[in-house]
Protein backbone atom coordinates (compact mmCIF):
# COMPACT_ATOMS: atom_id res chain seq x y z
CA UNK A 1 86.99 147.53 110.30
CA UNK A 2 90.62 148.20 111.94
CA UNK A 3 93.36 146.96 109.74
CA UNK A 4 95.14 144.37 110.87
CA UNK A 5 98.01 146.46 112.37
CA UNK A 6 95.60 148.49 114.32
CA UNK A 7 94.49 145.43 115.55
CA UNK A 8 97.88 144.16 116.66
CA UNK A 9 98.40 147.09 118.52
CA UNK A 10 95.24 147.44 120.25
CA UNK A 11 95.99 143.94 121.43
CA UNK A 12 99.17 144.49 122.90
CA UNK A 13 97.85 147.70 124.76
CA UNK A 14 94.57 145.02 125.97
CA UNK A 15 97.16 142.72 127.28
CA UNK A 16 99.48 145.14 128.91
CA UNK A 17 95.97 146.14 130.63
CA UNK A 18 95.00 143.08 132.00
CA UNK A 19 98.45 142.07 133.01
CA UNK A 20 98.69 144.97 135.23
CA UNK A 21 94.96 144.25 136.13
CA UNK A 22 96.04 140.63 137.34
CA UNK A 23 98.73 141.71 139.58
CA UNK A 24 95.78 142.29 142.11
CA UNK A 25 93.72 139.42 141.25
CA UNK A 26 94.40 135.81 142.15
CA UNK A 27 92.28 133.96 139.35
CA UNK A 28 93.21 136.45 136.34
CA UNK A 29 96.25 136.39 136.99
CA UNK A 30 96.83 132.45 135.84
CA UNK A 31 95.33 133.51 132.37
CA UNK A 32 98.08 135.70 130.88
CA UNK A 33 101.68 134.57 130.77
CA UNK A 34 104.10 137.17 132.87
CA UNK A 35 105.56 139.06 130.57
CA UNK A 36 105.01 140.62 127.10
CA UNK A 37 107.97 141.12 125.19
CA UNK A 38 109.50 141.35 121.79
CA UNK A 39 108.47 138.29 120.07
CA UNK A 40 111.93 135.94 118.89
CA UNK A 41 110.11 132.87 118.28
CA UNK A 42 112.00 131.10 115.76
CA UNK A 43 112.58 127.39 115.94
CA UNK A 44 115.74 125.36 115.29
CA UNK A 45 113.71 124.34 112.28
CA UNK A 46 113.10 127.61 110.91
CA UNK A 47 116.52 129.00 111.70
CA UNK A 48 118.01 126.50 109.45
CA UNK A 49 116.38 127.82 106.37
CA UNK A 50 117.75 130.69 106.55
CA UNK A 51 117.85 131.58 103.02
CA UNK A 52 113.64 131.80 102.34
CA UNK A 53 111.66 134.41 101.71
CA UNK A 54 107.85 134.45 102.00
CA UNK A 55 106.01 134.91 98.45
CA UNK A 56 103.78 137.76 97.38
CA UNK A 57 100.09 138.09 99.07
CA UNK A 58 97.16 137.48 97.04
CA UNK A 59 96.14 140.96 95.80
CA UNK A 60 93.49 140.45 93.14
CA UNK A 61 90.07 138.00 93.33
CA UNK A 62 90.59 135.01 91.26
CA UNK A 63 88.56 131.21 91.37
CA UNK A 64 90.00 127.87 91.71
CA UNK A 65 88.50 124.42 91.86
CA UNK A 66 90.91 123.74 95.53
CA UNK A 67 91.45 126.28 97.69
CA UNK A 68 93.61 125.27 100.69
CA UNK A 69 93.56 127.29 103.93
CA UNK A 70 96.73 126.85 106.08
CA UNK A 71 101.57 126.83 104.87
CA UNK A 72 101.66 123.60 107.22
CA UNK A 73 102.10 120.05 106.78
CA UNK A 74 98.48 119.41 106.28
CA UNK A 75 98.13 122.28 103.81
CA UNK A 76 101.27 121.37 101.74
CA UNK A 77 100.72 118.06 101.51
CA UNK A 78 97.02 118.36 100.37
CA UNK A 79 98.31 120.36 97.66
CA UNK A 80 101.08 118.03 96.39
CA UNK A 81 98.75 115.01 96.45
CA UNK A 82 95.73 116.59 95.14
CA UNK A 83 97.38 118.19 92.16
CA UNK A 84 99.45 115.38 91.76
CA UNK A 85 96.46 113.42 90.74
CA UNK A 86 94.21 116.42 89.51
CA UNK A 87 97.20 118.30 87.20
CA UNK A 88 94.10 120.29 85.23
CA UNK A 89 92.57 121.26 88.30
CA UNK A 90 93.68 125.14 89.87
CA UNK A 91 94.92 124.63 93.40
CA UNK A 92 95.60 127.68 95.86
CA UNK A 93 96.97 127.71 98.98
CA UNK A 94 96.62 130.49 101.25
CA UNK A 95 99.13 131.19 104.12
CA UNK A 96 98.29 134.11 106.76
CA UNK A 97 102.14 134.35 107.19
CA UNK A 98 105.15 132.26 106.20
CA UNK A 99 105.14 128.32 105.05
CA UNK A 100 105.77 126.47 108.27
CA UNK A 101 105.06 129.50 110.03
CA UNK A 102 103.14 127.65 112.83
CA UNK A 103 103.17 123.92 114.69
CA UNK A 104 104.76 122.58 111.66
CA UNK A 105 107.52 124.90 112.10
CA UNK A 106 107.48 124.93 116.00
CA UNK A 107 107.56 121.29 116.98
CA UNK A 108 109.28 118.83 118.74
CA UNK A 109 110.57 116.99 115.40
CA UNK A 110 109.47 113.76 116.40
CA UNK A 111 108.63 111.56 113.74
CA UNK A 112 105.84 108.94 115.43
CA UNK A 113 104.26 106.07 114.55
CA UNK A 114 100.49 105.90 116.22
CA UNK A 115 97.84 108.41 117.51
CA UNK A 116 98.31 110.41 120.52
CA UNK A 117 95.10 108.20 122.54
CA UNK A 118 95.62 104.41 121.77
CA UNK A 119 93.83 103.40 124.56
CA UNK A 120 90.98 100.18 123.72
CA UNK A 121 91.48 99.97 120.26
CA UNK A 122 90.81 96.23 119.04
CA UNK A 123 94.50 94.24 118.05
CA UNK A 124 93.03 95.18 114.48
CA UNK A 125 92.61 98.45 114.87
CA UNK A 126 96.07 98.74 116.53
CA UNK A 127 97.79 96.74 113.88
CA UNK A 128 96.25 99.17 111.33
CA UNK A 129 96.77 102.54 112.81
CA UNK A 130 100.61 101.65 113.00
CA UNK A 131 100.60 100.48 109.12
CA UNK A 132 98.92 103.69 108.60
CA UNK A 133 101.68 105.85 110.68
CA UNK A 134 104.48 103.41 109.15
CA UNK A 135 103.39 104.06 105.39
CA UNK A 136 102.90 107.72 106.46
CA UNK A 137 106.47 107.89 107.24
CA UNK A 138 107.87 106.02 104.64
CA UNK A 139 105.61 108.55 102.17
CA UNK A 140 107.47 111.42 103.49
CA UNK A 141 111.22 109.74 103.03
CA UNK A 142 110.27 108.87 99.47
CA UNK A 143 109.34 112.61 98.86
CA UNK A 144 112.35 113.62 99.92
CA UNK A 145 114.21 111.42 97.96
CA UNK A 146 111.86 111.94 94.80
CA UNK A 147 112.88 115.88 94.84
CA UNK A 148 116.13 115.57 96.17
CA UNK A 149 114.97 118.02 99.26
CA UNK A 150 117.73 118.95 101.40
CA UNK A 151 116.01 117.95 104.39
CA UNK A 152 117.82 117.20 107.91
CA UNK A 153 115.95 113.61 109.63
CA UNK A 154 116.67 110.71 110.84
CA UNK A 155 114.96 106.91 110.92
CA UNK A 156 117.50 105.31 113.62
CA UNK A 157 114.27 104.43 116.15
CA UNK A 158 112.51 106.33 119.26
CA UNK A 159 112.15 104.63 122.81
CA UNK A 160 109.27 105.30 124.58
CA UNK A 161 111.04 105.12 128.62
CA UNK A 162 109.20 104.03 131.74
CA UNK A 163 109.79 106.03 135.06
CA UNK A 164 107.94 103.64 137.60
CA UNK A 165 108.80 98.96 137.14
CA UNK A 166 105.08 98.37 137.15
CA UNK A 167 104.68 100.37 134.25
CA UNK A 168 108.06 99.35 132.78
CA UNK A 169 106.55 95.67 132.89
CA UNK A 170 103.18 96.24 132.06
CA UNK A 171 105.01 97.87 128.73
CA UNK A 172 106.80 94.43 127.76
CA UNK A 173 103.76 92.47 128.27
CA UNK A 174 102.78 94.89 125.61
CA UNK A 175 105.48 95.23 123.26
CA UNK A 176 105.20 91.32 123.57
CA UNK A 177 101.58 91.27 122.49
CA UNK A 178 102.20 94.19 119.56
CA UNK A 179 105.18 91.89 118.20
CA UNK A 180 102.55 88.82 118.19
CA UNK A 181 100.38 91.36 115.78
CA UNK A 182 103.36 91.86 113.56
CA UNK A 183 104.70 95.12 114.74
CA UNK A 184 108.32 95.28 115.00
CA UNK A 185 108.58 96.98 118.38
CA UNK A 186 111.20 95.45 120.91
CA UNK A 187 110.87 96.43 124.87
CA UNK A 188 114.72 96.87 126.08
CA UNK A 189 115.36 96.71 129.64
CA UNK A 190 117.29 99.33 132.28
CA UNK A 191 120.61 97.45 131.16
CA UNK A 192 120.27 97.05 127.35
CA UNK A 193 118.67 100.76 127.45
CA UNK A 194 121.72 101.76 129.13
CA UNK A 195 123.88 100.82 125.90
CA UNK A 196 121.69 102.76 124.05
CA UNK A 197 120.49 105.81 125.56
CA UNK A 198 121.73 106.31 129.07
CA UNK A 199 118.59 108.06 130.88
CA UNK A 200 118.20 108.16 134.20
CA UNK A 201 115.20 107.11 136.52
CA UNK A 202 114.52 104.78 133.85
CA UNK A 203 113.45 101.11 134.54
CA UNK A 204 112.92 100.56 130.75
CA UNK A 205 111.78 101.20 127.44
CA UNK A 206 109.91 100.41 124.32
CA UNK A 207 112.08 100.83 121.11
CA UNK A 208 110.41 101.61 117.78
CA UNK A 209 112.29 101.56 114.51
CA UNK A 210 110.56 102.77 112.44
CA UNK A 211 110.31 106.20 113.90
CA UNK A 212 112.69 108.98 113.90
CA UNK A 213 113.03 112.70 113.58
CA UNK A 214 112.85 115.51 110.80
CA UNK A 215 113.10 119.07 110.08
CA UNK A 216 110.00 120.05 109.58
CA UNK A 217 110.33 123.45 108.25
CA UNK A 218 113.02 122.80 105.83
CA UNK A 219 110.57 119.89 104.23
CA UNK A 220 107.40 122.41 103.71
CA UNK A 221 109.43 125.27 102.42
CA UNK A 222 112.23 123.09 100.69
CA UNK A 223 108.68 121.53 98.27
CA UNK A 224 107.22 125.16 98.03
CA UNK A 225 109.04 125.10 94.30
CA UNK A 226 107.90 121.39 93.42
CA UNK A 227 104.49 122.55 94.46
CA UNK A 228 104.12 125.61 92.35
CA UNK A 229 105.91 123.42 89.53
CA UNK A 230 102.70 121.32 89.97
CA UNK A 231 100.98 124.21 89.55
CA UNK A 232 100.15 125.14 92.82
CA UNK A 233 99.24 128.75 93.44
CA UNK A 234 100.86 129.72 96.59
CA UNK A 235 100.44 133.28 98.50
CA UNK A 236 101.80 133.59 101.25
CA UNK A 237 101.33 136.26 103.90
CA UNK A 238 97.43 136.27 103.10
CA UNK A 239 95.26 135.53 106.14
CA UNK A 240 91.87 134.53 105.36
CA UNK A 241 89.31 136.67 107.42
CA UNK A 242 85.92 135.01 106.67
CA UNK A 243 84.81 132.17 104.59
CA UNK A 244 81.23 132.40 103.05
CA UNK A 245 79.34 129.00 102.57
CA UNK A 246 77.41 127.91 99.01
CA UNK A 247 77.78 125.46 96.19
CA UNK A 248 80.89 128.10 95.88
CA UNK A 249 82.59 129.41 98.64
CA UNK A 250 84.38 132.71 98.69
CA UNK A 251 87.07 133.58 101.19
CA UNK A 252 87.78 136.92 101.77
CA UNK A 253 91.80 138.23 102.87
CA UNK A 254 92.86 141.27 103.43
CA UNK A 255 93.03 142.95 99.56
CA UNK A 256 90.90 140.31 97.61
CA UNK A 257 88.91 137.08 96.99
CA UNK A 258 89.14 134.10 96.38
CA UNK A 259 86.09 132.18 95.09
CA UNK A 260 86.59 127.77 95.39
CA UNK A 261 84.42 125.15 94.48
CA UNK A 262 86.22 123.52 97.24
CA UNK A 263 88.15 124.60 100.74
CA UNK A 264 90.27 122.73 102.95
CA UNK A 265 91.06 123.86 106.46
CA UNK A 266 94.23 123.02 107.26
CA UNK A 267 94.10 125.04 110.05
CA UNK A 268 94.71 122.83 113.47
CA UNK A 269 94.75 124.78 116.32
CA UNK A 270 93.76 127.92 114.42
CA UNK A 271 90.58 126.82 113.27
CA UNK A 272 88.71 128.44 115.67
CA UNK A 273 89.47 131.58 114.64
CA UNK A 274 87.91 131.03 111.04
CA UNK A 275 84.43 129.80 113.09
CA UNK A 276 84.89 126.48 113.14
CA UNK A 277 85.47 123.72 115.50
CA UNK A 278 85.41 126.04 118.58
CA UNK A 279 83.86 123.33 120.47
CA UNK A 280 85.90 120.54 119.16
CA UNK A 281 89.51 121.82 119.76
CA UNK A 282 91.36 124.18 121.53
CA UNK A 283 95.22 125.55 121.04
CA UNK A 284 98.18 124.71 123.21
CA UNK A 285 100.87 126.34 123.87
CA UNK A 286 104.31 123.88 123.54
CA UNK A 287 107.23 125.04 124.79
CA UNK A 288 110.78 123.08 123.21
CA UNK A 289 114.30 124.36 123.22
CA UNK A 290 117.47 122.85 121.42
CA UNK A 291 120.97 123.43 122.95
CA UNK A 292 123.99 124.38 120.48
CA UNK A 293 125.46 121.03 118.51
CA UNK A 294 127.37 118.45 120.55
CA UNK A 295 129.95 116.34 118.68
CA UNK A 296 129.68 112.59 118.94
CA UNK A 297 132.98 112.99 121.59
CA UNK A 298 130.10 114.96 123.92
CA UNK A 299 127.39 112.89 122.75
CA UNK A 300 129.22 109.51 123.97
CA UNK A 301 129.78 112.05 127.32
CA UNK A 302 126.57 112.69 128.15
CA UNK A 303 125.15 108.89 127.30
CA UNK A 304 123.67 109.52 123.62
CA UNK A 305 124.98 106.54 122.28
CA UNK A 306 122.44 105.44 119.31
CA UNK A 307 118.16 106.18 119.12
CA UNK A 308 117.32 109.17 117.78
CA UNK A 309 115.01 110.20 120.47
CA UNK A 310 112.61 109.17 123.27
CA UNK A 311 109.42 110.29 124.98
CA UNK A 312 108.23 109.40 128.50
CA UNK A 313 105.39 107.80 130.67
CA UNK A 314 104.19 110.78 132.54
CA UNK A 315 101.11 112.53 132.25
CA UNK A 316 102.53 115.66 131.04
CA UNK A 317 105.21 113.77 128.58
CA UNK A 318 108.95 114.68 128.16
CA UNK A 319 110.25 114.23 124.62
CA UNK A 320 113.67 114.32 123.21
CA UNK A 321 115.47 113.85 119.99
CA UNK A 322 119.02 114.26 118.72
CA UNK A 323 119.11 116.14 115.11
CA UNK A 324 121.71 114.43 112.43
CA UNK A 325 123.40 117.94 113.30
CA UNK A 326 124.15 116.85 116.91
CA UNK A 327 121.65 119.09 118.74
CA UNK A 328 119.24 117.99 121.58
CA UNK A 329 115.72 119.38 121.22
CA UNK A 330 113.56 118.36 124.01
CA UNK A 331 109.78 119.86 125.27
CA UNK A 332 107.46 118.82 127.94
CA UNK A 333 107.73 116.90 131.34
CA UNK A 334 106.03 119.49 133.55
CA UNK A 335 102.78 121.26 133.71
CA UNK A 336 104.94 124.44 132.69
CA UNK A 337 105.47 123.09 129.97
CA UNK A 338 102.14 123.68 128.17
CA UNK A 339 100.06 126.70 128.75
CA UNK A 340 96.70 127.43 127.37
CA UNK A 341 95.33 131.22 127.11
CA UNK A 342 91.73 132.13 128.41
CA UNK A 343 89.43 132.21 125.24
CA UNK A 344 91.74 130.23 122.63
CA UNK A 345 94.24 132.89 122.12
CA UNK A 346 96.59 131.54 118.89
CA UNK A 347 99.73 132.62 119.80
CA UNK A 348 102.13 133.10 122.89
CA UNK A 349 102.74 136.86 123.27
CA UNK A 350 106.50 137.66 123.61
CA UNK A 351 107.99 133.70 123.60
CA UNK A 352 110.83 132.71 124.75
CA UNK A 353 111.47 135.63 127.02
CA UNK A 354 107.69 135.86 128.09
CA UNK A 355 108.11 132.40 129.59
CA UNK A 356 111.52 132.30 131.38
CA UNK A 357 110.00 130.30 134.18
CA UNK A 358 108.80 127.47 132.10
CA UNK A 359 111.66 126.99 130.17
CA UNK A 360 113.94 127.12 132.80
CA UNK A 361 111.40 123.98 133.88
CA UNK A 362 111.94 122.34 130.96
CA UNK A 363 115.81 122.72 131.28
CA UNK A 364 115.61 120.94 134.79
CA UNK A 365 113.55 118.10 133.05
CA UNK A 366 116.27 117.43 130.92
CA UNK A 367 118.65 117.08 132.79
CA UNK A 368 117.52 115.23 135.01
CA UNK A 369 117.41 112.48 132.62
CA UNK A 370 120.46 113.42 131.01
CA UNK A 371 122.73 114.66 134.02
CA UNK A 372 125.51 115.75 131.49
CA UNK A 373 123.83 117.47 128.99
CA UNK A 374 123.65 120.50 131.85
CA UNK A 375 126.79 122.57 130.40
CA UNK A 376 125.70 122.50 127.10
CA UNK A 377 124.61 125.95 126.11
CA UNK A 378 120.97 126.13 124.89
CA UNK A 379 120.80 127.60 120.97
CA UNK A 380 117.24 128.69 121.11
CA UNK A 381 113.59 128.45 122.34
CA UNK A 382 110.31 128.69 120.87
CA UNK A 383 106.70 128.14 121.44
CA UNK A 384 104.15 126.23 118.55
CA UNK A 385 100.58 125.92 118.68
CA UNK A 386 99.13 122.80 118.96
CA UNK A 387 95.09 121.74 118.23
CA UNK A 388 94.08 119.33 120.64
CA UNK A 389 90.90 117.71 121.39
CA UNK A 390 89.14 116.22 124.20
CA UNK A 391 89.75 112.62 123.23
CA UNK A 392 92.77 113.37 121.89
CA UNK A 393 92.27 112.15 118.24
CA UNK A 394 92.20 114.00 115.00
CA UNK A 395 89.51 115.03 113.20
CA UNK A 396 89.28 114.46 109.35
CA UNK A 397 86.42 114.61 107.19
CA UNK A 398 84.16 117.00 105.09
CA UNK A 399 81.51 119.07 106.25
CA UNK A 400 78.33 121.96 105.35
CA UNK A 401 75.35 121.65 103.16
CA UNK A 402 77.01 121.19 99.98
CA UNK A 403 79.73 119.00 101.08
CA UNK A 404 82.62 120.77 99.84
CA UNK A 405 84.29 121.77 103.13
CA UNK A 406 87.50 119.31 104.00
CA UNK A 407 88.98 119.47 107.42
CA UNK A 408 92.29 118.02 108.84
CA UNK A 409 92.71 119.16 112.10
CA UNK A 410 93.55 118.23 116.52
CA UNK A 411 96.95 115.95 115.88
CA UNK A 412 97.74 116.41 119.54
CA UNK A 413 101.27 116.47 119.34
CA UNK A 414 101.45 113.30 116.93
CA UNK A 415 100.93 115.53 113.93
CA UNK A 416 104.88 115.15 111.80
CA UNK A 417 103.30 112.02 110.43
CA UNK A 418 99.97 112.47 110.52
CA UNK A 419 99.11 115.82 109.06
CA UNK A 420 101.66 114.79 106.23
CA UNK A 421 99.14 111.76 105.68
CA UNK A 422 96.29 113.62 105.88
CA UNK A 423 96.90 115.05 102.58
CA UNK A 424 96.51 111.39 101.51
CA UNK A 425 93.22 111.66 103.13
CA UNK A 426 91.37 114.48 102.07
CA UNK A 427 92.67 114.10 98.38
CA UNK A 428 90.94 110.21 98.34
CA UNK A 429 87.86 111.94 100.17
CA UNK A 430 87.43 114.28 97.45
CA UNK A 431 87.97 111.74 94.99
CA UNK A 432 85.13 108.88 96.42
CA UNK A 433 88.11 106.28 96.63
CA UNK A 434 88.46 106.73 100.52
CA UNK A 435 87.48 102.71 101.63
CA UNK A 436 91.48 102.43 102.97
CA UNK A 437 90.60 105.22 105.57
CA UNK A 438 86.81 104.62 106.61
CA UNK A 439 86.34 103.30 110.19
CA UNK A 440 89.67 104.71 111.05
CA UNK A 441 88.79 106.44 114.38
CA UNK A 442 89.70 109.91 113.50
CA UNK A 443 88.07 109.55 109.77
CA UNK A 444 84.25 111.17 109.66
CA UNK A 445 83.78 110.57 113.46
CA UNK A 446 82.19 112.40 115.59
CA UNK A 447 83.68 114.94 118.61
CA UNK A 448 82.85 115.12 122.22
CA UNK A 449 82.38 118.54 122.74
CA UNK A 450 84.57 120.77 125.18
CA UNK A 451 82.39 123.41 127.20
CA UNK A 452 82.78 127.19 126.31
CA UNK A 453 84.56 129.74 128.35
CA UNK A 454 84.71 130.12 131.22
CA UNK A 455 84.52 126.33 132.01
CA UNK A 456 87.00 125.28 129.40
CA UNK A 457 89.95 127.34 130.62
CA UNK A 458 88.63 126.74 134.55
CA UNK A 459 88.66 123.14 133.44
CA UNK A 460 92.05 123.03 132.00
CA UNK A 461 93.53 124.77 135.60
CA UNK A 462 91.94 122.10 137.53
CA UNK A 463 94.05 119.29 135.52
CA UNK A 464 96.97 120.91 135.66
CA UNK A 465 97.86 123.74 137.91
CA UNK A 466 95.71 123.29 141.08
CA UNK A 467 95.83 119.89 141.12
CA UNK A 468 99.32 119.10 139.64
CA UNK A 469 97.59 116.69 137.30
CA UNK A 470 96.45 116.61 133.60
CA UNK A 471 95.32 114.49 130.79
CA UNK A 472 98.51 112.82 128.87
CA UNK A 473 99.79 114.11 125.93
């Protein structure tokens, strides 16, 4: 078997192949982003933590009654639950890089109440899923203030803005409706939005507050020394290559073994690459930049005035939030935007400077909204990798023949809050004392499936480039 270096290379010499190969053809060509260049694909999040450095690899076969497969939200918060209430049991966590080395590093920040498909939930259901999201939130705050993290976020309220006055109205009759159910969202029309966030093409919006934003990266790696003071096992730059199925399961990395009575996958839109979920998920490719800090003089300028962020209507949704440090992050709004690789490729060779044209899309979106925000000089780019499915909910459960496979995966761009609750989850599902979570309509539930190559990535072009269109998210 190649090492994994071999592999790398033999990779980038396969792309470089079929990039020149799709110069000349007019379908291939849409598969493979334009360029392939030095990879600089470090978040706002991760550049403020400047100071960490990844921990040793696992280099010797040990067992463990917990082993957890995955340095993101979902992993690290499945360990500091689960050995929270199991202190005797041996918990590992496995990271193929760095903690918050993918989405959970690479995101938007946006801290969300909700699920990413809301659409004909009963008034129950609704009023649940948002004291779900709500308590999820509130979890994370009291973590950080439990450990004294030094972790950048914000809780001043997100505004979900309407482009088109049908919509805009159709939003108050709900906002109306949701406040009847008890949930404290207010709908704030084009003049009272104006005092708050001045955006333009903007008939009105839907303010929640009890959302905000967060550094994402700086919370995983920030508890990576409460964790292993939990004793938590962590090793970091240890990909797991195979995973072998029994009453105990042994993964296999690169230089040892690890043998679990227990594995999570806290994978998300890597899971397929372990041999699971292929049909259930695939990864997307989210582009975000964040521009250089503006002071509150420049943030008054540009018509920032309170909110910490907002999102849009549109089918390919624009979202925007405005760090405690002053700077803008903002992703989505076009097609461009997003870009998914033929055969579930992981990562986006050569980001930022592989996808120029998209980000320069991106720029245009927000600016658009925010005409004055234009001058300010962008800081950095980046690409994460989110898992999304076909109805655009999460999956969470346990699977195999002896029931001790636990899976937290597809947050579809929702997942600050809830991979951070889904270590909630899977700890109560391993204990029996799940009843808070069952009928939930991520929890245990089945997937529709999405169809195989070459139909899935033809599929995906037909929703979004050739017909301008796509599924929101």
């Amino acid at each position: 078997m190649a090492s994994p270096q071999a592999k790398s290379r033999s990779e980038k010499v396969l792309f470089q192949a079929t990039r020149l190969a799709a110069k000349t053809h007019p379908i291939a060509k849409h598969i493979f982003p334009e360029t392939l260049d030095i990879d600089d694909n470090h978040s706002l999040w991760v550049q403020q933590t400047p100071d960490y450095q990844p921990g040793e690899p696992l280099r010797e076969t040990i067992s463990a009654d917990l082993a957890i497969i995955g340095g993101g939200f979902t992993g690290v918060s499945t360990a500091y639950h689960f050995s929270r209430r199991y202190p005797e049991k041996r918990v590992v966590l496995l990271e193929a890089k760095t903690l918050a080395n993918g989405a959970s590093g690479r995101n938007g920040g946006m801290l969300l109440n909700w699920l990413a498909n809301m659409y004909g939930l009963s008034p129950e259901m609704t009023l649940r899923i948002y004291q779900m999201t709500h308590a999820g939130i509130e979890m994370i705050t009291d973590i950080i203030r439990r450990h004294q993290l030094p972790v950048s976020y914000r809780l001043d309220g997100t505004l979900t803005a309407y482009t088109d006055s049908r919509r805009a109205e159709a939003a108050h009759q709900e906002a109306e409706a949701h406040q009847q159910m008890g949930i404290p969202v207010q709908y704030l029309d084009a003049k009272r939005l104006k005092q708050e966030l001045d955006l333009q093409g903007v008939y009105g919006a839907v303010l929640d507050p009890n959302s905000g934003q967060i550094n994402g990266a700086q919370l995983i790696r920030f508890l990576r020394p409460v964790l292993q003071e939990q004793g938590v096992e962590i090793y970091e730059q240890t990909p797991v290559l195979g995973i072998q199925e029994g009453a105990i399961l042994t993964l296999r990395t690169p230089q040892a073994e690890v043998k679990a009575k227990a594995v999570v996958l806290a994978t998300n839109g890597y899971t397929g690459k372990l041999g699971y979920f292929h049909d259930a998920l695939f990864p997307l490719h989210s582009h975000v930049f964040a521009t250089a800090p503006l002071t509150e003089v420049d943030q008054a300028r540009i018509g920032w005035r309170r909110m910490v962020g907002y999102s849009d209507d549109l089918d390919r949704i624009a979202y925007s939030s405005l760090t405690r440090e002053g700077h803008i992050v903002f992703g989505g709004g076009s097609n461009q935007s997003y870009a998914y690789l033929f055969r579930n490729r992981t990562s986006y060779p050569g980001s930022p400077h592989s996808a120029q044209k998209s980000f320069a899309k991106i720029e245009q979106t927000n600016n658009r909204y925010l005409p004055g925000s234009a001058s300010t000089p962008i800081m950095c780019r980046w690409t994460g990798t989110l898992g999304i499915t076909l109805n655009r909910h999460p999956l969470i459960g346990v699977r195999g023949e002896n029931r001790n496979l636990f899976y937290a995966i597809g947050y579809c761009g929702h997942g600050v809050t809830l991979a951070n609750v889904a270590g909630q989850i899977l700890t109560d599902l391993y204990s029996g004392d799940d009843e808070r979570w069952r009928e939930l309509p991520f929890y245990q539930m089945p997937y529709v499936p999405i169809p195989p190559e070459p139909f899935r990535w033809m599929g995906y072009q037909l929703f979004t480039r050739l017909t301008g269109r796509s599924p929101r998210m």
